[in-house]
Protein backbone atom coordinates (compact mmCIF):
# COMPACT_ATOMS: atom_id res chain seq x y z
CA UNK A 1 -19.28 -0.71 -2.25
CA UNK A 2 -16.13 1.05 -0.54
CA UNK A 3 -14.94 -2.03 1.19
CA UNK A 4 -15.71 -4.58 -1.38
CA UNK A 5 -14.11 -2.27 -4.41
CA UNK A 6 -10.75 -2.78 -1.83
CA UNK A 7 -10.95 -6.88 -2.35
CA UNK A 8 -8.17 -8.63 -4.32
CA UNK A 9 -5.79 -6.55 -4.94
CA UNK A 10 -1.97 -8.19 -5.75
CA UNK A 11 0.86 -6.41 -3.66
CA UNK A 12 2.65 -5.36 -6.89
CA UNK A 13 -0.77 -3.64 -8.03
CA UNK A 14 -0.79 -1.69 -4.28
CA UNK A 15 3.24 -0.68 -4.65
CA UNK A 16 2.27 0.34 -8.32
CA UNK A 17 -1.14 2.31 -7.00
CA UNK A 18 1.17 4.47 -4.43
CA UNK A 19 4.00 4.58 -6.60
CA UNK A 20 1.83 6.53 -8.80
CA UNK A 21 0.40 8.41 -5.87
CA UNK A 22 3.77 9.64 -4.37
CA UNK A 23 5.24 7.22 -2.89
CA UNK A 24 8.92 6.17 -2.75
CA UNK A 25 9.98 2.92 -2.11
CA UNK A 26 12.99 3.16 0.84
CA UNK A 27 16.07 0.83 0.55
CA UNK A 28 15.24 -2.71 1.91
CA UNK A 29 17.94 -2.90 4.20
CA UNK A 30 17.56 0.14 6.17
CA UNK A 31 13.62 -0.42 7.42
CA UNK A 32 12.30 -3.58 5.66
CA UNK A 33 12.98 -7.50 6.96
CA UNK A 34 12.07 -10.53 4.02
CA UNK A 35 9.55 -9.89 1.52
CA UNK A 36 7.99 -6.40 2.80
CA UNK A 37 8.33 -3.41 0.52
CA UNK A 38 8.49 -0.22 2.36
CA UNK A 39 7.02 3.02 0.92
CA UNK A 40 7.32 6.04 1.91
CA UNK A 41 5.17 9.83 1.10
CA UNK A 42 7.71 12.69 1.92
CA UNK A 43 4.89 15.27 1.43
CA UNK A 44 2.59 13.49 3.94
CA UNK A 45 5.20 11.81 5.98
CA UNK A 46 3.05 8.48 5.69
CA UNK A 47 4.55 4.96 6.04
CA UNK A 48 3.25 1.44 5.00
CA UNK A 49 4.57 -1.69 4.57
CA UNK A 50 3.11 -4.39 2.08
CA UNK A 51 4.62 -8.11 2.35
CA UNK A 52 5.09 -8.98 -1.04
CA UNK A 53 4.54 -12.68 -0.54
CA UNK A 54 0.53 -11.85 -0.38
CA UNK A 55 -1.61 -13.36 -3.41
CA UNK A 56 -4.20 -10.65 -2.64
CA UNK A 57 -5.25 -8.41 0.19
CA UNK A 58 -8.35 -8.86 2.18
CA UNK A 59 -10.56 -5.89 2.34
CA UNK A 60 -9.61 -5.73 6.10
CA UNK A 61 -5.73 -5.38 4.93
CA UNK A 62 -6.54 -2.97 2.38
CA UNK A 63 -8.78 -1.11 4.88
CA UNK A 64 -5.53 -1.18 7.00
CA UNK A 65 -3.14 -0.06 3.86
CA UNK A 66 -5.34 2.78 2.64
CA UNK A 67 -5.47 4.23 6.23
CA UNK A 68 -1.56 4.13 6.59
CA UNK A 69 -1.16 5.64 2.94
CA UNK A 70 -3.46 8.75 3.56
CA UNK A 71 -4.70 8.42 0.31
CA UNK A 72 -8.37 9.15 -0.01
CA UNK A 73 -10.58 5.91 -0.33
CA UNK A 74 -12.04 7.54 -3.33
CA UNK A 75 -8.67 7.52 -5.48
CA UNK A 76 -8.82 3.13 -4.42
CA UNK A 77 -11.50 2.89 -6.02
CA UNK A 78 -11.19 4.37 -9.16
């Protein structure tokens, strides 16, 4: 069920997830090239980058995302 429950998701529904999670998004023009969103955790120190031109994420890419984030697979899935 973990890697299925990761299917589909949009890239404003990921940026919104780790938003919520404790995330900060860092200015486009310092990190970020195109479409890709940076986000940052200060706490954690962990960095991802979602390209914001995705429909959805694969549950490979989201496999990929969650690792980068740190956040617990657990809180994806809720």
């Amino acid at each position: 069920m973990g890697k299925l429950a990761l299917k589909n998701w949009s890239s404003r529904e990921i940026v919104k997830f780790l938003k919520k999670n404790g995330f900060l998004e860092i200015k486009k023009r310092k990190r970020s090239t195109g479409d890709h969103c940076c986000l940052f955790d200060e706490k954690t120190k962990a960095y991802t980058e979602i390209d914001m031109g995705h429909r959805s994420f694969s549950a490979r890419e989201m496999l990929a995302i969650s690792k980068q984030s740190g956040v617990k697979r657990e809180e994806w899935v809720k």
